[in-house]
Protein backbone atom coordinates (compact mmCIF):
# COMPACT_ATOMS: atom_id res chain seq x y z
CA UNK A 1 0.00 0.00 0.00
CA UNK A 2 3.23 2.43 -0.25
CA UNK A 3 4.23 4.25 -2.84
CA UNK A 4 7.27 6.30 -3.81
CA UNK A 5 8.46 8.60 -6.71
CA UNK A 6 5.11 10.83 -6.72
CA UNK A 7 6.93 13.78 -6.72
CA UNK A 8 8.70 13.18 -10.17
CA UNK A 9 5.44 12.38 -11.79
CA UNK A 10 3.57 15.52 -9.96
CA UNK A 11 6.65 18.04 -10.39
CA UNK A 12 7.56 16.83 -13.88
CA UNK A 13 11.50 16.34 -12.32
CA UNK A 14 13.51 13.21 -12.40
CA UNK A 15 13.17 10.95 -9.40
CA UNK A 16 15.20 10.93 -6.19
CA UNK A 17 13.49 8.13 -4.47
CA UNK A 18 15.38 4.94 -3.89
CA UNK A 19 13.88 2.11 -2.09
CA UNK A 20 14.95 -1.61 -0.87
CA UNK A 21 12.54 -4.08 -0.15
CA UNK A 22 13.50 -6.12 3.19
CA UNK A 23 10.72 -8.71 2.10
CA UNK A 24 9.21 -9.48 -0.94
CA UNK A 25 7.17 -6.81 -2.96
CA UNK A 26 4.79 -6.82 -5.90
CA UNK A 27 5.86 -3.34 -7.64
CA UNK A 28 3.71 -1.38 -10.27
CA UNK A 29 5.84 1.72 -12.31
CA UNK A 30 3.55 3.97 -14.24
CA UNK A 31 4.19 7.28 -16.63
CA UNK A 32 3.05 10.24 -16.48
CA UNK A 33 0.43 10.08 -18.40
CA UNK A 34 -0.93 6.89 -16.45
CA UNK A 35 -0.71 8.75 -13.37
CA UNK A 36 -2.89 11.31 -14.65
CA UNK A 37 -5.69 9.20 -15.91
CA UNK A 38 -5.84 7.77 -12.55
CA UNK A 39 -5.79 10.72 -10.41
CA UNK A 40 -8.41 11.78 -12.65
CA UNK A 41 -10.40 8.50 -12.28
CA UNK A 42 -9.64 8.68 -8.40
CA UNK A 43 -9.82 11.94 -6.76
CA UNK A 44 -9.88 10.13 -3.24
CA UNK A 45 -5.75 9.48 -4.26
CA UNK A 46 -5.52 12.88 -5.05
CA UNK A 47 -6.41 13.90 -1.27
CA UNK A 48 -4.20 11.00 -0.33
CA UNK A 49 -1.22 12.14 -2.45
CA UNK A 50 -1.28 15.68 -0.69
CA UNK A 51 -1.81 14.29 2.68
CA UNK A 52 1.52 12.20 2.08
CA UNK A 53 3.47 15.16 0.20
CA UNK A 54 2.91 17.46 2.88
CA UNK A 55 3.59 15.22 5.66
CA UNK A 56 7.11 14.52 4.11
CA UNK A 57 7.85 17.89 3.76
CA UNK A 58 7.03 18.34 7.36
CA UNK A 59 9.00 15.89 8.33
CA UNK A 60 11.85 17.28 6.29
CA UNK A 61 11.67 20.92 7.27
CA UNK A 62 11.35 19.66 10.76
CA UNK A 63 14.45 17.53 10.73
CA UNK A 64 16.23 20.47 9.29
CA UNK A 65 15.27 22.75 12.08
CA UNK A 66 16.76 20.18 14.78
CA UNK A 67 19.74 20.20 12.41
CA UNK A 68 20.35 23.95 12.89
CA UNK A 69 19.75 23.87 16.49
């Protein structure tokens, strides 16, 4: 039920994800243009894509703060 390398296919940039699997995994790797079609056939995974996206970048800007302290 993860998923990595939304960013790329929101922000149009190459991804920076890298994963590794301690078990094994059953992986799925869609374009662009796939992931489109299926945000716009499921706008529930839209919600869910921004709920993730901006709890990373929580998570980063709060690991930078301890950083500078």
């Amino acid at each position: 039920g993860s998923y990595v390398g939304e960013i790329a296919l929101l922000d149009h940039r190459p991804r920076t994800a890298t994963v590794v699997a301690k078990t094994p995994v059953s992986i799925e790797v869609i374009g662009q243009r796939e992931f489109a079609g299926l945000l716009a056939e499921v706008p529930e995974l839209s919600q869910q894509l921004l709920a993730t996206v901006s709890r990373r970048l929580a998570d980063l800007d709060e690991q930078q703060q301890q950083q500078q302290s």
